[in-house]
C-alpha atoms as a PDB file:
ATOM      1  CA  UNK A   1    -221.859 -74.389 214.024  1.00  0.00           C
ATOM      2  CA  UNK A   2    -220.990 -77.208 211.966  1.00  0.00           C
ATOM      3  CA  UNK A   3    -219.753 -75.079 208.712  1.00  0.00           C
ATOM      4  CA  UNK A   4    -217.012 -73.674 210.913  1.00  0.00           C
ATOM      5  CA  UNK A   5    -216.473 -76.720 213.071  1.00  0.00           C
ATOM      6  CA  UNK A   6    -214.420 -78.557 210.181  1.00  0.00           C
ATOM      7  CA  UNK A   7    -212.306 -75.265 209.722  1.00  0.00           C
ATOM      8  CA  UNK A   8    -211.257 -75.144 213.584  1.00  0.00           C
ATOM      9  CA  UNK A   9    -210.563 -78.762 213.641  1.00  0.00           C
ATOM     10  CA  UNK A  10    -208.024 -77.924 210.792  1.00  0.00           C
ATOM     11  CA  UNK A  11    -206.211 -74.845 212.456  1.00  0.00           C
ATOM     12  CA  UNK A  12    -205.947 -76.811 216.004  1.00  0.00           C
ATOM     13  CA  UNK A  13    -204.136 -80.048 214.303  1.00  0.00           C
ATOM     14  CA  UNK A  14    -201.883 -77.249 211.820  1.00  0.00           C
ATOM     15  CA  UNK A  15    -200.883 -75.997 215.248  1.00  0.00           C
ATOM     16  CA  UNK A  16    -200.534 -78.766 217.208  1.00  0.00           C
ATOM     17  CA  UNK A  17    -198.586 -80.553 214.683  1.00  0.00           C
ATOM     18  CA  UNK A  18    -195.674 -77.649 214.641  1.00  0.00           C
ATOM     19  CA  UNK A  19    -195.432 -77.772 218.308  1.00  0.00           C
ATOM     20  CA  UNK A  20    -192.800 -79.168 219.526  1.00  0.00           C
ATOM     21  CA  UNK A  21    -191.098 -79.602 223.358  1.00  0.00           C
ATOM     22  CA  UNK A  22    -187.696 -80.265 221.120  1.00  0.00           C
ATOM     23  CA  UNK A  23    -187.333 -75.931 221.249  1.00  0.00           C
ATOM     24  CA  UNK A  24    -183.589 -74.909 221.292  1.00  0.00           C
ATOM     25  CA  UNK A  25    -182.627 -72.392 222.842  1.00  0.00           C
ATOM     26  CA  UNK A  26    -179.718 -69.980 222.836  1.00  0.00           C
ATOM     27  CA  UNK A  27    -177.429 -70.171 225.715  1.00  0.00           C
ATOM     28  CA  UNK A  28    -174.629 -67.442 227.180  1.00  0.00           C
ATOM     29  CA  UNK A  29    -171.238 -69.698 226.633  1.00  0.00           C
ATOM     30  CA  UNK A  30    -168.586 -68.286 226.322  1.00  0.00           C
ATOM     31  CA  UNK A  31    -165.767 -69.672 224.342  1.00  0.00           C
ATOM     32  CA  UNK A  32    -162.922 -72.168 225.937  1.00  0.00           C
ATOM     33  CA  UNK A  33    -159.197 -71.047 225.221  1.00  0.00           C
ATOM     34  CA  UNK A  34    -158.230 -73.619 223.024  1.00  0.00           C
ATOM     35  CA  UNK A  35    -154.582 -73.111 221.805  1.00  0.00           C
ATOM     36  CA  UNK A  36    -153.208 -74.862 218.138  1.00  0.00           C
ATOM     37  CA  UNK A  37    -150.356 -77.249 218.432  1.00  0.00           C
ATOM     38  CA  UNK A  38    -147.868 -74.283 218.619  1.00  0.00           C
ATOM     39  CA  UNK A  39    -149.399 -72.882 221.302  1.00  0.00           C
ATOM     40  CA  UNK A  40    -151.098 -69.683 219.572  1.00  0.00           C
ATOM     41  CA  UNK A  41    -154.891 -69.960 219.806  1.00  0.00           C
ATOM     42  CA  UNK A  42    -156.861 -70.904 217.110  1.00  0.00           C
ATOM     43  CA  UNK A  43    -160.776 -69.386 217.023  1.00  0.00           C
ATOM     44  CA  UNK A  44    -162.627 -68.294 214.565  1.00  0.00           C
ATOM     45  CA  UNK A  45    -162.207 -64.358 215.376  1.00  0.00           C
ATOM     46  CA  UNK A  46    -164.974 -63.157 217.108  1.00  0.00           C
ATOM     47  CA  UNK A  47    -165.706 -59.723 215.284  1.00  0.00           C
ATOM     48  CA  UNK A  48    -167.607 -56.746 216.798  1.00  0.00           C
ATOM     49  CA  UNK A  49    -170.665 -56.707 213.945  1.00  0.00           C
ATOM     50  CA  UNK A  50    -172.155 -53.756 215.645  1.00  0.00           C
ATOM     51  CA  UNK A  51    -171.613 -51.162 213.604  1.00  0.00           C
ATOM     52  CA  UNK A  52    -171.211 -53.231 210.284  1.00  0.00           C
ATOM     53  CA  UNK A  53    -173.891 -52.309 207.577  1.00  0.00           C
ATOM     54  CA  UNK A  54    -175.685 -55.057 205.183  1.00  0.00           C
ATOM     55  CA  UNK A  55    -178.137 -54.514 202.324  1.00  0.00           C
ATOM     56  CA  UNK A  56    -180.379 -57.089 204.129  1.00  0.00           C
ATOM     57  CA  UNK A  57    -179.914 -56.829 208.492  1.00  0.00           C
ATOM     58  CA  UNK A  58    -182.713 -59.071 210.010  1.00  0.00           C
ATOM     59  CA  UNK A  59    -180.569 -58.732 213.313  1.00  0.00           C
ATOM     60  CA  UNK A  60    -183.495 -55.793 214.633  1.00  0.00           C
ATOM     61  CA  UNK A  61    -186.391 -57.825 213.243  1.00  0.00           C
ATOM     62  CA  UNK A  62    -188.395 -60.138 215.106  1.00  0.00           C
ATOM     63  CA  UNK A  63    -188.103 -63.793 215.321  1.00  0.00           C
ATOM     64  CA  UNK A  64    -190.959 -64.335 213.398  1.00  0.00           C
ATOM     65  CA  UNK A  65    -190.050 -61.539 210.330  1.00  0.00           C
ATOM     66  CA  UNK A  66    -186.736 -63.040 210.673  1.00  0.00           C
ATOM     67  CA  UNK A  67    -187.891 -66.075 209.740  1.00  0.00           C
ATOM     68  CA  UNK A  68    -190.027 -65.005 207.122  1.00  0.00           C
ATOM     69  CA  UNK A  69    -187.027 -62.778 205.555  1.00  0.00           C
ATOM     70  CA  UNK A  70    -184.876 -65.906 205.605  1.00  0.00           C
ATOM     71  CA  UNK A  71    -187.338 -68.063 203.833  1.00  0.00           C
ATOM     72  CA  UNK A  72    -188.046 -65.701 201.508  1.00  0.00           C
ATOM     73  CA  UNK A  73    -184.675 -65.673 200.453  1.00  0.00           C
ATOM     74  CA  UNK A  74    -184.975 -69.197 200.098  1.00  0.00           C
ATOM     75  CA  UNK A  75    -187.443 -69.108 197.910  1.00  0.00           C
ATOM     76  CA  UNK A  76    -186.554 -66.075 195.665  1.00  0.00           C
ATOM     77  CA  UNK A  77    -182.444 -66.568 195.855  1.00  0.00           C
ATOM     78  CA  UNK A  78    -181.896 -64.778 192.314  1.00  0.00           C
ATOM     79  CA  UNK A  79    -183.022 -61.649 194.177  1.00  0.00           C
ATOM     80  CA  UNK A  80    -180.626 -62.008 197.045  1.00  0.00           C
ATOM     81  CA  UNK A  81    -177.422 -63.352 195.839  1.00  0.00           C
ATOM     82  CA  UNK A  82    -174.404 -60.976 196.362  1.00  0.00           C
ATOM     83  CA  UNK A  83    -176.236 -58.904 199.075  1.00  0.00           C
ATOM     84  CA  UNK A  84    -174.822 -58.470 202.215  1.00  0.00           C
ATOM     85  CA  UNK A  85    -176.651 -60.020 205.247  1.00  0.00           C
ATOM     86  CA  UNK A  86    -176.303 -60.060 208.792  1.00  0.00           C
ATOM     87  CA  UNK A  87    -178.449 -62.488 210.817  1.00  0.00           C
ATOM     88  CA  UNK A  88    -178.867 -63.488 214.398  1.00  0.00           C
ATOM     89  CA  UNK A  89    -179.518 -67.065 215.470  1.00  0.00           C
ATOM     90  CA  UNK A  90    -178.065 -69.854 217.090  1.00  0.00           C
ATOM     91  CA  UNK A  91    -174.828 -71.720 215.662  1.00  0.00           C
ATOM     92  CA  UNK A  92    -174.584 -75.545 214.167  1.00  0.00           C
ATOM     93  CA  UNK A  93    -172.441 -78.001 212.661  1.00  0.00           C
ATOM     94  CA  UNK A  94    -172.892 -81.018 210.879  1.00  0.00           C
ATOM     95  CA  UNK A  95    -170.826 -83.104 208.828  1.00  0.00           C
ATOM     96  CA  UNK A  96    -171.078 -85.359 205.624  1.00  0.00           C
ATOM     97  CA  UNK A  97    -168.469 -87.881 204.397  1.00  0.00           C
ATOM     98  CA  UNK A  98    -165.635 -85.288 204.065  1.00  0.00           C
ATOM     99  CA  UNK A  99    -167.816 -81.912 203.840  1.00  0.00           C
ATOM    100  CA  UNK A 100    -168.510 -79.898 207.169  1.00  0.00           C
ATOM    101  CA  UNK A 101    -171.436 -77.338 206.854  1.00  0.00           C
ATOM    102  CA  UNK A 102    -171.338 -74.862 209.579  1.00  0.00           C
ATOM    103  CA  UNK A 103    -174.814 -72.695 210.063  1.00  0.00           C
ATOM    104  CA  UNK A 104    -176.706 -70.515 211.681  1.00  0.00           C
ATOM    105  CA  UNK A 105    -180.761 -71.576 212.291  1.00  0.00           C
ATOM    106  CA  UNK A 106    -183.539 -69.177 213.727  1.00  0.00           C
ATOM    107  CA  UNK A 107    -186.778 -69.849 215.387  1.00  0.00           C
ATOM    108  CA  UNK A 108    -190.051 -68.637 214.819  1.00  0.00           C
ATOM    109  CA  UNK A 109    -191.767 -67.020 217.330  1.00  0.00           C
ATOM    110  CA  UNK A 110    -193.804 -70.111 218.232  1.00  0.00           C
ATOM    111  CA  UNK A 111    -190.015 -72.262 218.272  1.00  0.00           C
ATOM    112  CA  UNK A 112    -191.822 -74.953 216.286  1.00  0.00           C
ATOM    113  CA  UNK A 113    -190.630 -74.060 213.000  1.00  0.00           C
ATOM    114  CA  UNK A 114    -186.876 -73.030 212.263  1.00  0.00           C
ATOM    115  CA  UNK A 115    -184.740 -71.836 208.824  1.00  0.00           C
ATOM    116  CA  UNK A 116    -181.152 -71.859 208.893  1.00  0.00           C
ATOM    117  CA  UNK A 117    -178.125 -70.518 206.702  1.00  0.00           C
ATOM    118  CA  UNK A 118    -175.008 -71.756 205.897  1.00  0.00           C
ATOM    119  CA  UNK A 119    -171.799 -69.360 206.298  1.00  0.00           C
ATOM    120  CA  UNK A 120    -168.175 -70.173 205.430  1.00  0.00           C
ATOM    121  CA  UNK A 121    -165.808 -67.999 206.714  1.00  0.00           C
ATOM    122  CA  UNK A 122    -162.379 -67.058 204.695  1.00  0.00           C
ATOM    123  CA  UNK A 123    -160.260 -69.468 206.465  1.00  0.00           C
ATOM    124  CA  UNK A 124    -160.450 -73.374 207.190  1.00  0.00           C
ATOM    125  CA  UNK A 125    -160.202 -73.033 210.982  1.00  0.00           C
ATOM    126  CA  UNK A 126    -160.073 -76.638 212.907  1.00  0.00           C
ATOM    127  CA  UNK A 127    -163.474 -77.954 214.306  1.00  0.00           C
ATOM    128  CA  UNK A 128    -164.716 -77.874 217.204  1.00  0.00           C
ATOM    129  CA  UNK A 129    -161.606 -76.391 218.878  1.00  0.00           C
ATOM    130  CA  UNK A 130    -161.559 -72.947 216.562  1.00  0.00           C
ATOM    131  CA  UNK A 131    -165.762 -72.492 217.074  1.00  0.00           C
ATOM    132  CA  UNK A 132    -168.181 -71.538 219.374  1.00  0.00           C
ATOM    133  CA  UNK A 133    -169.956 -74.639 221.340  1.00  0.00           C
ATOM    134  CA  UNK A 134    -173.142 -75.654 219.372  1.00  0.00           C
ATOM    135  CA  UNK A 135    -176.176 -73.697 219.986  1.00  0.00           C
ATOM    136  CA  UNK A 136    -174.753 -70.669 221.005  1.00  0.00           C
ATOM    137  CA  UNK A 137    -176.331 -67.336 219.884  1.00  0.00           C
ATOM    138  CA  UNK A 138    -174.223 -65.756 217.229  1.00  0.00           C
ATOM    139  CA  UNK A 139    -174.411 -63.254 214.385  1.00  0.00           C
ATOM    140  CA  UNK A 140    -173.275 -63.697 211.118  1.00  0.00           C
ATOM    141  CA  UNK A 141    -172.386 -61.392 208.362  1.00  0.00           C
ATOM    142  CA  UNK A 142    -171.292 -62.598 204.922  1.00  0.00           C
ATOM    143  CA  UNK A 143    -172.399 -62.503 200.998  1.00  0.00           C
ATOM    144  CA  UNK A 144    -175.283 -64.485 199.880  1.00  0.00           C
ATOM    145  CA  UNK A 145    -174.319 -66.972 197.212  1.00  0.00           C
ATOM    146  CA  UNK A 146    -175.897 -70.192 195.986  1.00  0.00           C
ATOM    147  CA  UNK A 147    -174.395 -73.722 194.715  1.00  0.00           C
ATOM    148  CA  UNK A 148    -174.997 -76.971 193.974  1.00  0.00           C
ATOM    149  CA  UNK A 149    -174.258 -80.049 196.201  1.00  0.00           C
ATOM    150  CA  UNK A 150    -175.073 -83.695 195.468  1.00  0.00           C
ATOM    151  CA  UNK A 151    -177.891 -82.234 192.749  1.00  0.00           C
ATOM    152  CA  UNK A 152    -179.259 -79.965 195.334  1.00  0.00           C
ATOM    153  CA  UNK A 153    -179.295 -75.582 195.124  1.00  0.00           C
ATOM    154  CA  UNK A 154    -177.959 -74.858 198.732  1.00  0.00           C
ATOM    155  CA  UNK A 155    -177.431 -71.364 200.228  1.00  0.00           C
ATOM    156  CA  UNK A 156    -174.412 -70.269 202.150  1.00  0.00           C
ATOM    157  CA  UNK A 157    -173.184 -66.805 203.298  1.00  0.00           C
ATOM    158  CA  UNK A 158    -169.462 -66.422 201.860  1.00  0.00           C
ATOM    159  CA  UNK A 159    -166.775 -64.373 203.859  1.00  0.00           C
ATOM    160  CA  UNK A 160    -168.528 -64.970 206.894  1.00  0.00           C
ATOM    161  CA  UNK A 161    -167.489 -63.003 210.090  1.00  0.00           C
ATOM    162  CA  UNK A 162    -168.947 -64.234 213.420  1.00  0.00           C
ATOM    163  CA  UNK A 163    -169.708 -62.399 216.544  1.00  0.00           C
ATOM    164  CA  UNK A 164    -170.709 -64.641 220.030  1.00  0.00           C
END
């Protein structure tokens, strides 16, 4: 009993540790009608992804092999950069000094643990009035690419099209 007592101990405080009451979840908003100065509206378009093929869809997988896919990307980035991808997950912003990032993040099964992607789409569309509200499920499809910022490798998806 005591040889596997030590072992246990371990697993229940890995566990514990990535559980979290903090879990996000995805929520069914639905985009205001904001309108631009001129009166047109201004949105990022919201694009029917449905039918739109990618070299790497994690959009059928599982949370969990989602999350796996995305940090294996991550990790390996040389093998993934200029692939197509198409991901489901829930949108963010942040901002630093003058830079906006704009991602999507997914959960792992367990919603302790999550991986997210940054996408820029073609255009510079105005936030928050052009976007979805934060932490609303979206999918994203765009062109894996990597590049450096403040000394760091990020990854983004480039010509990013949105669906919500």
């Amino acid at each position: 009993m005591k040889k596997w007592l030590p072992g246990l101990l371990a697993v229940v405080i890995l566990l514990s540790s990535c559980a979290s009451n903090n879990a996000v979840t995805a929520t069914d908003a639905v985009f205001s009608d904001d309108t631009a100065a001129n009166g047109s509206p201004v949105t990022v378009p919201n694009v029917d992804l449905t039918d739109k093929k990618a070299e790497i869809d994690m959009t059928g997988m599982t949370k969990q092999m989602a999350y796996v896919q995305l940090s294996n990307m991550m990790l390996r980035p040389e093998d993934y950069i200029g692939k197509t991808v198409k991901l489901r997950g829930v949108f963010a912003h942040a901002a630093e000094n003058d830079r906006e990032f704009f991602v999507c993040y997914i959960m792992d099964e367990t919603a302790c643990c999550s991986q997210s992607l940054e996408f820029k789409t073609d255009n510079s569309y105005p936030y928050p009035e052009a976007y979805p509200p934060e932490r609303t499920e979206i999918t994203v499809y765009g062109v894996f690419d990597t590049y450096q910022y403040n000394g760091y490798e990020m990854y983004r998806l480039l010509h990013a099209e949105l669906s919500y």
